[in-house]
Protein backbone atom coordinates (compact mmCIF):
# COMPACT_ATOMS: atom_id res chain seq x y z
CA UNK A 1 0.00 0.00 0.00
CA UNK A 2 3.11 2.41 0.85
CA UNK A 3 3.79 1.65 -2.64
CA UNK A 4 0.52 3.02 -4.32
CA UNK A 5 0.50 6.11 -2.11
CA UNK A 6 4.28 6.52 -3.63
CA UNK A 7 3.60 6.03 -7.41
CA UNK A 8 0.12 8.04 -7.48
CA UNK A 9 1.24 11.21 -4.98
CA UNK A 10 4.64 10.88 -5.82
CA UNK A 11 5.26 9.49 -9.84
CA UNK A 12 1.79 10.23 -11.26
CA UNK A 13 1.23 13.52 -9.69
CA UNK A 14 -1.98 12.76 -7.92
CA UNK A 15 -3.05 15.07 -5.08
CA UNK A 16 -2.50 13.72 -1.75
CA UNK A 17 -6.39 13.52 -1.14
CA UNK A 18 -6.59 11.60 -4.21
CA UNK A 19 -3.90 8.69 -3.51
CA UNK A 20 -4.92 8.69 0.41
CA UNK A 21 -8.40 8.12 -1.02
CA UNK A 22 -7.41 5.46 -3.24
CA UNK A 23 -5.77 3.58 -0.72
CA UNK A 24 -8.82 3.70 1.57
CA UNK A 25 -11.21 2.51 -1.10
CA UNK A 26 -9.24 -0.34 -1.93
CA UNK A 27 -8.74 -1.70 1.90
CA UNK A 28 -12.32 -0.78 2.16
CA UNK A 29 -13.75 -2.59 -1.25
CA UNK A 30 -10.86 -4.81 -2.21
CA UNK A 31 -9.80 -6.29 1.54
CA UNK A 32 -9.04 -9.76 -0.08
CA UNK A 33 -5.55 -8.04 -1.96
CA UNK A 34 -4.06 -7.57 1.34
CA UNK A 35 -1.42 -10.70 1.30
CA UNK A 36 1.11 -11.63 4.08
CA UNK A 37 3.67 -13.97 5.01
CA UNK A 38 5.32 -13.91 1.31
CA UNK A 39 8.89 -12.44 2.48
CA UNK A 40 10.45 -15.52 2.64
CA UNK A 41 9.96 -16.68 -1.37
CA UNK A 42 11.34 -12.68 -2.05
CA UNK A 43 15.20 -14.09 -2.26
CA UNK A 44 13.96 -16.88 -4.98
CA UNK A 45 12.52 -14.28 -7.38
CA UNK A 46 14.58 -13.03 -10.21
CA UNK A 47 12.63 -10.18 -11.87
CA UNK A 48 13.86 -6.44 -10.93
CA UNK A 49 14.87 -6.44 -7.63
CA UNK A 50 12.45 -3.72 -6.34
CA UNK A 51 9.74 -5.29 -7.26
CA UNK A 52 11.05 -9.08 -5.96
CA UNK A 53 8.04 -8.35 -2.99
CA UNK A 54 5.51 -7.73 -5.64
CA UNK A 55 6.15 -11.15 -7.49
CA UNK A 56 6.54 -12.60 -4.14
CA UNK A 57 3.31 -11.96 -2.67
CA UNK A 58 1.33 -13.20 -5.75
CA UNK A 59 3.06 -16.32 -5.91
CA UNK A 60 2.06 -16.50 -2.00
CA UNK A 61 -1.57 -16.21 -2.61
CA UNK A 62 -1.82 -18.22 -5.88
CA UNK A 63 -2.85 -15.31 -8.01
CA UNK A 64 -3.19 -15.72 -11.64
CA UNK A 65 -2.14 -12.34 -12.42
CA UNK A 66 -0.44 -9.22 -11.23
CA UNK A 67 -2.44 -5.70 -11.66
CA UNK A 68 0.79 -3.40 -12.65
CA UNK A 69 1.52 0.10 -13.83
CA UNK A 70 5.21 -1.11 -14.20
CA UNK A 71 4.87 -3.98 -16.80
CA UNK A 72 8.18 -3.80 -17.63
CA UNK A 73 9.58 -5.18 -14.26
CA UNK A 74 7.85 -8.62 -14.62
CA UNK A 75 8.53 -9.98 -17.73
CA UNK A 76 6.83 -13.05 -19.20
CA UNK A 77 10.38 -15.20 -18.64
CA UNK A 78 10.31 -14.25 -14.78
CA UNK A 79 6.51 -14.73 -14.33
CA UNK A 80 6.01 -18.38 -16.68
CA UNK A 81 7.64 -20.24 -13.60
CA UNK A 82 5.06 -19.33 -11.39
CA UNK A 83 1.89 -19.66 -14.05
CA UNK A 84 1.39 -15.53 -13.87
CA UNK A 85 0.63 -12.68 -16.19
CA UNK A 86 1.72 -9.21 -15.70
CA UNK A 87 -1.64 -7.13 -16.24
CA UNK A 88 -2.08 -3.25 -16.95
CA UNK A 89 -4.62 -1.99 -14.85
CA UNK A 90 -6.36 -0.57 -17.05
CA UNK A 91 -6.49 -3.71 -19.36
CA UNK A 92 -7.58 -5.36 -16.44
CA UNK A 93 -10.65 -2.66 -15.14
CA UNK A 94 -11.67 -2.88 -18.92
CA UNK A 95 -11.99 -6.54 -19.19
CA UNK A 96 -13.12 -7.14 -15.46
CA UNK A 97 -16.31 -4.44 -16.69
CA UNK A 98 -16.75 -6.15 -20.02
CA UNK A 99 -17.67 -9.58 -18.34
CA UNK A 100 -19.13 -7.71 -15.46
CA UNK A 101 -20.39 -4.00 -15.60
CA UNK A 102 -23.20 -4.09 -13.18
CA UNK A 103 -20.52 -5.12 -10.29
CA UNK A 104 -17.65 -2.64 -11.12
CA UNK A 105 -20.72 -0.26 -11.88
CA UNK A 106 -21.63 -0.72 -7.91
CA UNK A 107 -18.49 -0.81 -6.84
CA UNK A 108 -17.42 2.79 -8.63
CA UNK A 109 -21.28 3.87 -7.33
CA UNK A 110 -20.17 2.91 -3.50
CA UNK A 111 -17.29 4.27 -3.60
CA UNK A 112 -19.02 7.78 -5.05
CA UNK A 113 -20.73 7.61 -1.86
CA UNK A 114 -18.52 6.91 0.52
CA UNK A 115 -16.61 9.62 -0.93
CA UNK A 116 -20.02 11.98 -1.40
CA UNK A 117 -19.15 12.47 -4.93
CA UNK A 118 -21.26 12.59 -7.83
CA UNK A 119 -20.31 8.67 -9.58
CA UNK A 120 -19.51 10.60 -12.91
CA UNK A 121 -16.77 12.31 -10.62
CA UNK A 122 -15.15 8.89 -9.33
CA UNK A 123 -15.11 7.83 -13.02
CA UNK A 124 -13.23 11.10 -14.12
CA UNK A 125 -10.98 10.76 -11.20
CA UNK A 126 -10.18 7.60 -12.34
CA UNK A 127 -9.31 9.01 -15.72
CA UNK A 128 -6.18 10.52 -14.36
CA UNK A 129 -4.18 7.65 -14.77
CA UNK A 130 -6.95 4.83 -16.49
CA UNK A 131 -8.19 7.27 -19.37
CA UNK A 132 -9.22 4.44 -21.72
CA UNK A 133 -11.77 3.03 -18.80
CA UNK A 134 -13.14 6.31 -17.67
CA UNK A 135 -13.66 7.00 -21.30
CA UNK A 136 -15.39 3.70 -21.79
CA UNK A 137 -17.65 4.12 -18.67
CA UNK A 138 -18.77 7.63 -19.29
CA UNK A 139 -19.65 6.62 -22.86
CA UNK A 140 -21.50 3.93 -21.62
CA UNK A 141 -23.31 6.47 -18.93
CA UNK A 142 -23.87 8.64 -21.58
CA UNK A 143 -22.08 11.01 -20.24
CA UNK A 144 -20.36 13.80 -22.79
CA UNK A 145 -16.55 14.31 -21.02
């Protein structure tokens, strides 16, 4: 979690509200991506070393993929031991809403109101650093952005 808070308010430029927010939403929404007791496969993982606890943790859980900005630090040849895919997430919002709008739909919608935003707001938020799936969601909204 550290690490999102670095990349959005730090990398991506997001205000601090914004990546504090994000954080929250995910423990709050998402509570089954919290993973522990993985630092003792990080030594056996050879993709870039700062991202060895990433890798790590997904192989602890038996995840199929791993939800990444950084695609370039887990490369097909590190991840094809372990049976896992290095996702954008982006590719992965638009493909989780394709086969399921009307849950990613309440989702974004309870999150709006935790936040007391207006949804369209979330979704524009969103757009920040997922352009391609706020797009997608506001078109599908009807919603001219």
């Amino acid at each position: 979690m550290d690490e999102f808070y670095n990349t959005h308010f730090e990398k991506l430029d997001w205000p601090e509200e914004l990546a504090i927010s994000f954080q929250k939403a995910l423990r709050k929404h998402f509570p089954e991506v919290m993973v522990t007791g993985y630092k003792d496969l990080i030594p056996v993982m050879r993709n870039d070393e700062k991202d060895r606890h990433v890798l790590a943790a997904a192989v602890r859980d038996n995840n199929d993929l791993i939800i990444t900005f950084n695609l370039k630090d887990f490369e097909t040849e590190h991840l094809e031991k372990w049976d896992l895919e290095a996702v954008h997430p982006q590719d992965y919002l638009l493909s989780l809403y394709y086969m399921k709008p009307t849950v990613v739909m309440m989702k974004l919608s309870k999150i709006a109101s935790d936040r007391n935003k207006d949804l369209e707001d979330v979704i524009l938020d969103l757009g920040k650093a997922l352009p391609k799936f706020s797009q997608k969601l506001m078109d599908d909204l009807g919603t001219v952005t």
